[in-house]
Protein backbone atom coordinates (compact mmCIF):
# COMPACT_ATOMS: atom_id res chain seq x y z
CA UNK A 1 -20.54 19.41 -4.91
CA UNK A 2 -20.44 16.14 -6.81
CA UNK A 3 -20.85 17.74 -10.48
CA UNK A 4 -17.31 19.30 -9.84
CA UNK A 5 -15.64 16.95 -8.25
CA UNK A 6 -16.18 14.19 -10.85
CA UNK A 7 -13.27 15.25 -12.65
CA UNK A 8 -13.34 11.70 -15.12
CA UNK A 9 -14.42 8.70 -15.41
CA UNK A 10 -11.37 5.97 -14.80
CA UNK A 11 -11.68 3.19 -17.71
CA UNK A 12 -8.02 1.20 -16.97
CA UNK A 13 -6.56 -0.26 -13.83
CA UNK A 14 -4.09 2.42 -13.74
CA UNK A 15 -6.77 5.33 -14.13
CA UNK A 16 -8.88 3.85 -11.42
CA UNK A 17 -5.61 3.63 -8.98
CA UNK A 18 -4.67 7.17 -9.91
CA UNK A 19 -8.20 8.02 -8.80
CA UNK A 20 -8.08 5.87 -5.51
CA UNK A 21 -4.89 7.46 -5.10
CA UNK A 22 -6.09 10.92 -4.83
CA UNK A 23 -8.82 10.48 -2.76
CA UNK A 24 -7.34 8.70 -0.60
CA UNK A 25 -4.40 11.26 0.22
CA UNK A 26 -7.33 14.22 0.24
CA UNK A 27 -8.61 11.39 3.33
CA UNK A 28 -5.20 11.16 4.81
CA UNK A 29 -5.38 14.72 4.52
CA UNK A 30 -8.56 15.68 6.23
CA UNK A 31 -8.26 13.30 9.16
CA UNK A 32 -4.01 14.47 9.92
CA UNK A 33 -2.67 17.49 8.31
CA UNK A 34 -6.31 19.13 8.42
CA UNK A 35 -7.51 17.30 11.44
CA UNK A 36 -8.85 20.70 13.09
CA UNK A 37 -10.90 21.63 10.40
CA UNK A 38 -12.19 18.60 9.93
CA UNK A 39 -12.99 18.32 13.71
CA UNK A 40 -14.69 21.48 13.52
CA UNK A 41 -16.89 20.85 10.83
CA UNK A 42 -18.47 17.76 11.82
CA UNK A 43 -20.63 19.10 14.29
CA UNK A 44 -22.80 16.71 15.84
CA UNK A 45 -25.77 19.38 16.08
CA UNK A 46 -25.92 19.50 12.49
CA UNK A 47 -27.61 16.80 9.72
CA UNK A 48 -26.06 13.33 8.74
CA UNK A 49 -22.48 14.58 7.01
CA UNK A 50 -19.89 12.56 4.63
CA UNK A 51 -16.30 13.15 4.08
CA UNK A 52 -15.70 12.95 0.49
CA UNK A 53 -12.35 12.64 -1.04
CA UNK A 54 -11.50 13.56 -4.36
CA UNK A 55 -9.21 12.35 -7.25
CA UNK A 56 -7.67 16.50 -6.93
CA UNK A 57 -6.56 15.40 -3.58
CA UNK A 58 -9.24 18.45 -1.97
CA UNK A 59 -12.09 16.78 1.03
CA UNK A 60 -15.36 17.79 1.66
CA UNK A 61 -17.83 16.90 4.73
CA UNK A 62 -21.09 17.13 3.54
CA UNK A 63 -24.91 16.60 2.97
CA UNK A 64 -24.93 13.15 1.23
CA UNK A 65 -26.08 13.18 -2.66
CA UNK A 66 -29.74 13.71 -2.98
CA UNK A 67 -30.06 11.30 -6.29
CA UNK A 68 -31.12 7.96 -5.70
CA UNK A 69 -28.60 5.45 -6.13
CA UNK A 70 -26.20 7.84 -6.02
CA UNK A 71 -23.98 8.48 -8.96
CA UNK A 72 -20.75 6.42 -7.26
CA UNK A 73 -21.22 4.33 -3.85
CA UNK A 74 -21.97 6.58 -0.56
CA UNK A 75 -19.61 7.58 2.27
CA UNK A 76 -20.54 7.01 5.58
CA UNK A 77 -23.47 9.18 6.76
CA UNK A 78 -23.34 11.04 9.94
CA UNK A 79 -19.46 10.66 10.62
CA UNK A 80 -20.55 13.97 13.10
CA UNK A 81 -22.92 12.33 15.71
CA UNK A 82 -20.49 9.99 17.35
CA UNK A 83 -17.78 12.97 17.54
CA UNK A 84 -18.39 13.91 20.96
CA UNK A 85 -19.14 10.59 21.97
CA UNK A 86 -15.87 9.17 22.34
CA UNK A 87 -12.00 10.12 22.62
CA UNK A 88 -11.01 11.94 19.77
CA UNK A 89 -8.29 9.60 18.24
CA UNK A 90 -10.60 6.55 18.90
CA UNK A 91 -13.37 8.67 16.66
CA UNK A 92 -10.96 10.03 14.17
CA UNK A 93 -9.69 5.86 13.45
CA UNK A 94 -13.63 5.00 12.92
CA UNK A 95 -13.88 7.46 10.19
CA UNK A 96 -10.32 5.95 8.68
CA UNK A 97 -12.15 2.64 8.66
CA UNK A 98 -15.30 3.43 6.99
CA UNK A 99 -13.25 5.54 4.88
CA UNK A 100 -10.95 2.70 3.58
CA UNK A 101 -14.45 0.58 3.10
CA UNK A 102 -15.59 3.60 1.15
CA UNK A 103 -12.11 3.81 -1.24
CA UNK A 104 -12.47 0.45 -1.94
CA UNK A 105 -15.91 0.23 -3.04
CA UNK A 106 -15.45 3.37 -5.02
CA UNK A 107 -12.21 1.62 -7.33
CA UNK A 108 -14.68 -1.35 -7.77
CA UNK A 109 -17.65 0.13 -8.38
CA UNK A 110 -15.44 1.52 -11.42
CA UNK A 111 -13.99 -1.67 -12.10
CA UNK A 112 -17.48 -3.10 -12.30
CA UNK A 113 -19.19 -0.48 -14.66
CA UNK A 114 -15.88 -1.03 -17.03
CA UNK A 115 -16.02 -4.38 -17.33
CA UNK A 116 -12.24 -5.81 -15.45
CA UNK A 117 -12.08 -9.49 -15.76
CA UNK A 118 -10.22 -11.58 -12.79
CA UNK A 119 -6.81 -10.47 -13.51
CA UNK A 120 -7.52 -6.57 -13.81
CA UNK A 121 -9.19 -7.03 -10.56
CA UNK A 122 -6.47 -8.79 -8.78
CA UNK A 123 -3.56 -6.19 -10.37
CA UNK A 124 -6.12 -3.76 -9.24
CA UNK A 125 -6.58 -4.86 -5.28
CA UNK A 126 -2.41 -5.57 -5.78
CA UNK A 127 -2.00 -2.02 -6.68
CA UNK A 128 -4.17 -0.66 -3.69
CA UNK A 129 -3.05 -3.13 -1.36
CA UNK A 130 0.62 -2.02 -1.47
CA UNK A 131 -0.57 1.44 0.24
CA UNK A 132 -1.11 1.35 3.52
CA UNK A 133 -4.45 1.80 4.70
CA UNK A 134 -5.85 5.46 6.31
CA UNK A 135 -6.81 3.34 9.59
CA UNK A 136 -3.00 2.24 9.57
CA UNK A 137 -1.82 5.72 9.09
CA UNK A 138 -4.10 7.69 11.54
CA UNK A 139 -3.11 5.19 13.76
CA UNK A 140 0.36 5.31 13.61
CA UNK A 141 0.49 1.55 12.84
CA UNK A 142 1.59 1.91 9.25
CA UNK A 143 5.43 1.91 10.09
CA UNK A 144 5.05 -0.98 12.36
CA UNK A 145 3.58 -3.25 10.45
CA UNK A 146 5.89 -2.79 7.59
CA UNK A 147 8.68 -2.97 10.25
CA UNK A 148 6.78 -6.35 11.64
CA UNK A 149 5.98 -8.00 8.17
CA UNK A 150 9.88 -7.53 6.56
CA UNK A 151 10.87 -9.31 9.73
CA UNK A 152 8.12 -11.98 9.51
CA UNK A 153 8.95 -12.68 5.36
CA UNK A 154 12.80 -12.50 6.17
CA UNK A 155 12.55 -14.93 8.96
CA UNK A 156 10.04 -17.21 7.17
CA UNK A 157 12.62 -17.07 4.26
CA UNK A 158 16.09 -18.32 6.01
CA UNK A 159 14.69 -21.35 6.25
CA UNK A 160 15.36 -22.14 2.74
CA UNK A 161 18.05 -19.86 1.88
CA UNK A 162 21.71 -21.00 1.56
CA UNK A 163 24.66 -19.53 3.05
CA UNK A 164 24.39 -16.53 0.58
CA UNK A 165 21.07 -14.71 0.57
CA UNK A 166 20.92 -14.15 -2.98
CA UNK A 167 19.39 -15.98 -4.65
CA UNK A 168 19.26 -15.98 -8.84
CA UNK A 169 16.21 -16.19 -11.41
CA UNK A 170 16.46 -17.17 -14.88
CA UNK A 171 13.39 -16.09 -16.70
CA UNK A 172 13.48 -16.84 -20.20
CA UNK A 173 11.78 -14.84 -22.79
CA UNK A 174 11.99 -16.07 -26.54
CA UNK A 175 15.40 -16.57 -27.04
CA UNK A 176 16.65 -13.75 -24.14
CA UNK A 177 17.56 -14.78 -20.66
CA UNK A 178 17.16 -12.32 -18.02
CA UNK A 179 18.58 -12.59 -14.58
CA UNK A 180 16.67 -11.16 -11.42
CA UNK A 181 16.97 -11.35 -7.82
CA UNK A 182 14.27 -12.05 -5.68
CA UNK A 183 13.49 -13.23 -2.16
CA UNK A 184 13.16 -17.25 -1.93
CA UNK A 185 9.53 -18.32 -2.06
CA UNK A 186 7.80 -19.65 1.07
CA UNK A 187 6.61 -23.39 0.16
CA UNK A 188 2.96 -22.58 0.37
CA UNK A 189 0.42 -24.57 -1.77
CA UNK A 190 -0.72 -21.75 -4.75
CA UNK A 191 -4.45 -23.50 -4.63
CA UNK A 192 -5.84 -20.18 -5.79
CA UNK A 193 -2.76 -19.85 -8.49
CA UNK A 194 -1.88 -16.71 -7.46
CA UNK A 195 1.85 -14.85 -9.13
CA UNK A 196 5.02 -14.05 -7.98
CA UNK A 197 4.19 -10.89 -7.50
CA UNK A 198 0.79 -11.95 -4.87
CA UNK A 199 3.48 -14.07 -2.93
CA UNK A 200 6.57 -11.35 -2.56
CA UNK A 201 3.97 -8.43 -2.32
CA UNK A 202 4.93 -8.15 1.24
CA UNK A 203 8.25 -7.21 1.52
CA UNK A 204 9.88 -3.95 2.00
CA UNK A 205 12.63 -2.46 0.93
CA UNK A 206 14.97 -1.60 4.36
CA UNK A 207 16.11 1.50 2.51
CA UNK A 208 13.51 3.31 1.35
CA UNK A 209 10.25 1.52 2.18
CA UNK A 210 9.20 0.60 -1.15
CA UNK A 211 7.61 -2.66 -2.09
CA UNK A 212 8.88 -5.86 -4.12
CA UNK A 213 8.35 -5.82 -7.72
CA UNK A 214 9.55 -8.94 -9.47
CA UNK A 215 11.17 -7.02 -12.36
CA UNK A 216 14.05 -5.72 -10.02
CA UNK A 217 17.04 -6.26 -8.90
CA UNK A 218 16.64 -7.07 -4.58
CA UNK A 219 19.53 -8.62 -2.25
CA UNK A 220 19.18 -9.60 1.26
CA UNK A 221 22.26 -8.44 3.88
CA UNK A 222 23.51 -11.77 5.42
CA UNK A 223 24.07 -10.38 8.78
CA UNK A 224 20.05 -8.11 9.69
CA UNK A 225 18.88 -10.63 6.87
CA UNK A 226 16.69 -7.06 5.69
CA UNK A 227 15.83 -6.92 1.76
CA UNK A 228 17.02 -3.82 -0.06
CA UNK A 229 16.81 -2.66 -3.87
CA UNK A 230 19.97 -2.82 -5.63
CA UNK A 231 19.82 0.50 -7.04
CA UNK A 232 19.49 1.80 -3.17
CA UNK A 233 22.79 0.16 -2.10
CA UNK A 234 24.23 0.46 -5.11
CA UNK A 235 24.57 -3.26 -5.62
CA UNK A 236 24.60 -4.10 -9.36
CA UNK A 237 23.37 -8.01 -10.32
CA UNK A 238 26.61 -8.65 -11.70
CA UNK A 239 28.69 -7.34 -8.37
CA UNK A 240 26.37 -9.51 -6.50
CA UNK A 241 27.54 -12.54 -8.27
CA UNK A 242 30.98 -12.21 -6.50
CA UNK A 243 29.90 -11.69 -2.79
CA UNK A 244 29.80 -14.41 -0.78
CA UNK A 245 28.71 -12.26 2.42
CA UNK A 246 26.73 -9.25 1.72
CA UNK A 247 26.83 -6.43 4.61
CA UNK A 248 24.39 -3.38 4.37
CA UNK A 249 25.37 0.29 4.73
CA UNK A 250 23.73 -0.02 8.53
CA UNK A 251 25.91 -3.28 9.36
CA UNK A 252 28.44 -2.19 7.74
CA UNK A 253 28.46 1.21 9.94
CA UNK A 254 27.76 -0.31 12.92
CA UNK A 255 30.60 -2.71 12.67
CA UNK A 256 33.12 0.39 12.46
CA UNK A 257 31.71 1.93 15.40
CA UNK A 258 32.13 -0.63 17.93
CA UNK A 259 34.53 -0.08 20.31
């Protein structure tokens, strides 16, 4: 089982999130799409079983590996004997959480044996931590908290914001100047110096759901006070300079429509 589904070994941040990636969705897979064949095999007369993800994106339940240690960190053994034990959805969101546990120490296990100082590990964690979890999306909580924490940044963020809610970055580098738009930091003490990008890694793009990155071009509508890329309102930076009120597409609609 294992021999083929160690497809590589991941040596760089971005290899070991393409393989977290993968494995995860094959997870996402088994325990939604798949749910009733994953039900079906984890029959609680039969031995201590695993679900393995893969980096293909394919999920096995099986035996665990026979090696001792193991060639990569364990799943959770005997997923199957608490099956029948409970209601269904409340089993299926226990093997999401010991899944997610099992991801993680899987991409750092990796990052260990490869040798990723403090700041691969933190862009690593970043990287991960921008997908929802599989407990959030078995549950059905993964929309509502991304729903709950753009309305939580947002609000926390009018408090320093002027009357126009964009607000203009000049990062200089060398001799270039560069103009982004980001949302207004929170004044929180950065004890543990973390980046821009640990601080705005929270918001959400009201369009299409995406997350902040500091090297584009955001701008917040003055009236649901949501965050949306530029490119997905087709706001450019240098429009943006001349509005003094910015509407989205939803305000803007909704405005039209009243009676």
């Amino acid at each position: 089982m294992m021999d083929g589904a160690q497809q590589y070994n991941p040596r760089t941040v971005e290899e070991v999130f393409r393989d977290f990636k993968g494995r995860r969705a094959a997870l996402v897979k088994a325990l939604t799409t798949d749910v009733e064949e994953f039900y079906q095999q984890c029959d609680p007369e039969k031995e201590n079983l695993c679900l393995y993800g893969f980096p293909s994106e394919s999920w096995e339940v099986n035996l665990p590996a026979e090696e001792v240690p193991p060639e990569l960190p364990e799943p959770a053994l005997g997923i199957n004997f608490a099956r029948d034990g409970m209601q269904e959805k409340d089993w299926l969101s226990l093997v999401a959480v010991h899944s997610d546990a099992w991801l993680l120490s899987v991409a750092f296990y990796f990052g260990a044996r490869f040798g990723f100082d403090r700041a691969d590990r933190r862009r690593l964690f970043n990287m991960i931590n921008d997908l929802p979890t599989i407990f959030e999306v078995v549950s059905g909580t993964a929309k509502k908290q991304s729903k709950d924490k753009s309305s939580m940044s947002n609000h926390s963020s009018t408090k320093s914001k002027s009357n126009s809610k964009v607000v203009i970055l000049v990062a200089q580098r060398g001799s270039e100047s560069q103009i982004k738009y980001s949302r207004p930091q929170p004044k929180d003490e950065d004890e543990d110096g973390l980046d821009e990008d640990d601080e705005q890694g929270e918001t959400l793009c009201g369009a299409c759901g995406e997350n902040y990155a500091s090297d584009e071009f955001w701008i917040c509508c003055d009236i649901c006070e949501i965050w949306f890329h530029g490119k997905c309102v087709k706001i450019t930076p240098a429009r943006a300079e001349h509005i003094k009120q910015y509407k989205c597409p939803s305000c803007t609609s909704s405005k039209r429509t009243r009676p």
